[in-house]
Protein backbone atom coordinates (compact mmCIF):
# COMPACT_ATOMS: atom_id res chain seq x y z
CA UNK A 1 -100.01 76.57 -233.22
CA UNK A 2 -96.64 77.86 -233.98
CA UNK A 3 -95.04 80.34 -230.98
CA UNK A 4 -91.95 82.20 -230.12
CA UNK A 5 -90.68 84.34 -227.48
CA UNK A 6 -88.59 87.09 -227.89
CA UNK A 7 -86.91 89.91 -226.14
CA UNK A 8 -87.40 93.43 -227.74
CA UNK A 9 -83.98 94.94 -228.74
CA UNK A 10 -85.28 98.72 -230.26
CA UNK A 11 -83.66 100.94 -227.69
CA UNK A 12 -87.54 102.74 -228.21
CA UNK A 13 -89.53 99.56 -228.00
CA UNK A 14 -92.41 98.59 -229.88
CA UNK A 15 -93.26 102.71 -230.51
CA UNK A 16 -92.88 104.92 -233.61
CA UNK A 17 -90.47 103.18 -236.41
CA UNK A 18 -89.36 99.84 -234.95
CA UNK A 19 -93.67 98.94 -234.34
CA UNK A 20 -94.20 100.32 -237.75
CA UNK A 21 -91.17 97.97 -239.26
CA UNK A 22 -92.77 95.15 -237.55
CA UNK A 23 -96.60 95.65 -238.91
CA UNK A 24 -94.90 96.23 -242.25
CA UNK A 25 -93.13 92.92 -242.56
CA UNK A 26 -96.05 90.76 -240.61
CA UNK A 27 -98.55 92.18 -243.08
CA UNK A 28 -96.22 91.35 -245.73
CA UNK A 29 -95.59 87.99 -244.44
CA UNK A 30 -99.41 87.15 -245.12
CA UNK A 31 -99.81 84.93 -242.13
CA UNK A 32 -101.96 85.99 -239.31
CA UNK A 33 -99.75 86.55 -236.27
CA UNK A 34 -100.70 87.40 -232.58
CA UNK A 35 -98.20 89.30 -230.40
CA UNK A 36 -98.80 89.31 -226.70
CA UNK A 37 -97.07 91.32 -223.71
CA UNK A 38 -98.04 90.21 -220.38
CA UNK A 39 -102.03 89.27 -220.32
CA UNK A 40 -103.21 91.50 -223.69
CA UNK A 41 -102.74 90.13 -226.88
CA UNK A 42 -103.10 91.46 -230.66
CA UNK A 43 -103.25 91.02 -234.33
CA UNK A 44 -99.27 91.69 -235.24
CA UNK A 45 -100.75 93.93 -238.54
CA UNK A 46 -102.64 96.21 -236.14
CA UNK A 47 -100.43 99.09 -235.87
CA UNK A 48 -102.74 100.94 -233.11
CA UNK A 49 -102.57 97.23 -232.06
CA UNK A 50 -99.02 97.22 -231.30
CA UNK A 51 -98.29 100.16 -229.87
CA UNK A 52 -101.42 99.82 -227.22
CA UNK A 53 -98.96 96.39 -225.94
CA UNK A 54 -96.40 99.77 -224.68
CA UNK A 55 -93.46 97.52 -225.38
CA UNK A 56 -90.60 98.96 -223.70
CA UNK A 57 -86.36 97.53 -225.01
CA UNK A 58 -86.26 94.13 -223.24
CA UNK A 59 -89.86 93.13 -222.85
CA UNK A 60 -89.93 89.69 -223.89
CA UNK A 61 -93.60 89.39 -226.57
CA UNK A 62 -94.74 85.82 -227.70
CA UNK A 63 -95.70 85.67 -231.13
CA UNK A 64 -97.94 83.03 -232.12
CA UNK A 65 -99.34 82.14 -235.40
CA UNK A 66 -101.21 79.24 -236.95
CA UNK A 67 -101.37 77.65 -240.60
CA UNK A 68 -99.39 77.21 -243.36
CA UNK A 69 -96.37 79.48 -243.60
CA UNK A 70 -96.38 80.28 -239.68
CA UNK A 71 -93.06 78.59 -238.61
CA UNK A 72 -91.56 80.68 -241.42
CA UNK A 73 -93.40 83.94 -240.81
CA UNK A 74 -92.54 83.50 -237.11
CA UNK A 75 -88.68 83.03 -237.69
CA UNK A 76 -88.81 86.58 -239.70
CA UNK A 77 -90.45 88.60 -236.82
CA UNK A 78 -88.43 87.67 -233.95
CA UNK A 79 -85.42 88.01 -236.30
CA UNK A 80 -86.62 91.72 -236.49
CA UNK A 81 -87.86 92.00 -232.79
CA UNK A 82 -84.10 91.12 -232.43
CA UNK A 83 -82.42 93.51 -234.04
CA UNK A 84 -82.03 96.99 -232.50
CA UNK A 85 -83.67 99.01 -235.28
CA UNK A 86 -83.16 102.37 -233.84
CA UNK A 87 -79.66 102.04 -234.30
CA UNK A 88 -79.94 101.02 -237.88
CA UNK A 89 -81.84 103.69 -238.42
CA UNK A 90 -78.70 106.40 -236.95
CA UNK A 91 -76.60 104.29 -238.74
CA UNK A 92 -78.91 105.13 -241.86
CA UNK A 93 -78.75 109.09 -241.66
């Protein structure tokens, strides 16, 4: 099993846009990814899923997938967890 750990950049978190940017692409992605904060753990395309994990800016979240495509898939969503997406999004008004 494939697995990462990231810090959470979003100045909001995992809440509102930068959780729905993240189910977005792992859906996309096509490869069934878990995302755990502290002791609870979810499906990465569960929206409800992902907020519940109340992921505040520098929580670190392992993501851990299995199968073909889940090095790849796994590389993608800590490159967004990276990224401070509220600011992209001022920077996009």
């Amino acid at each position: 099993m494939a697995q990462r750990t990231v810090a959470v950049a979003s100045a909001s978190g995992l809440h509102a846009r930068p959780a729905k940017l993240f189910v977005q692409e792992a859906v996309r992605l096509g490869v069934p990814v878990t995302v755990r904060a502290g002791d609870k753990a979810v499906p990465a395309k569960s929206m409800l899923g992902v907020l519940s994990l109340g992921v505040v800016q520098g929580t670190e979240v392992t993501l851990e997938a299995d199968g073909p495509g889940a090095e790849e898939a796994l590389d993608a969503l800590v490159a967004l967890l990276s990224r401070d997406l509220d600011a992209e999004e001022a920077l996009d008004a």
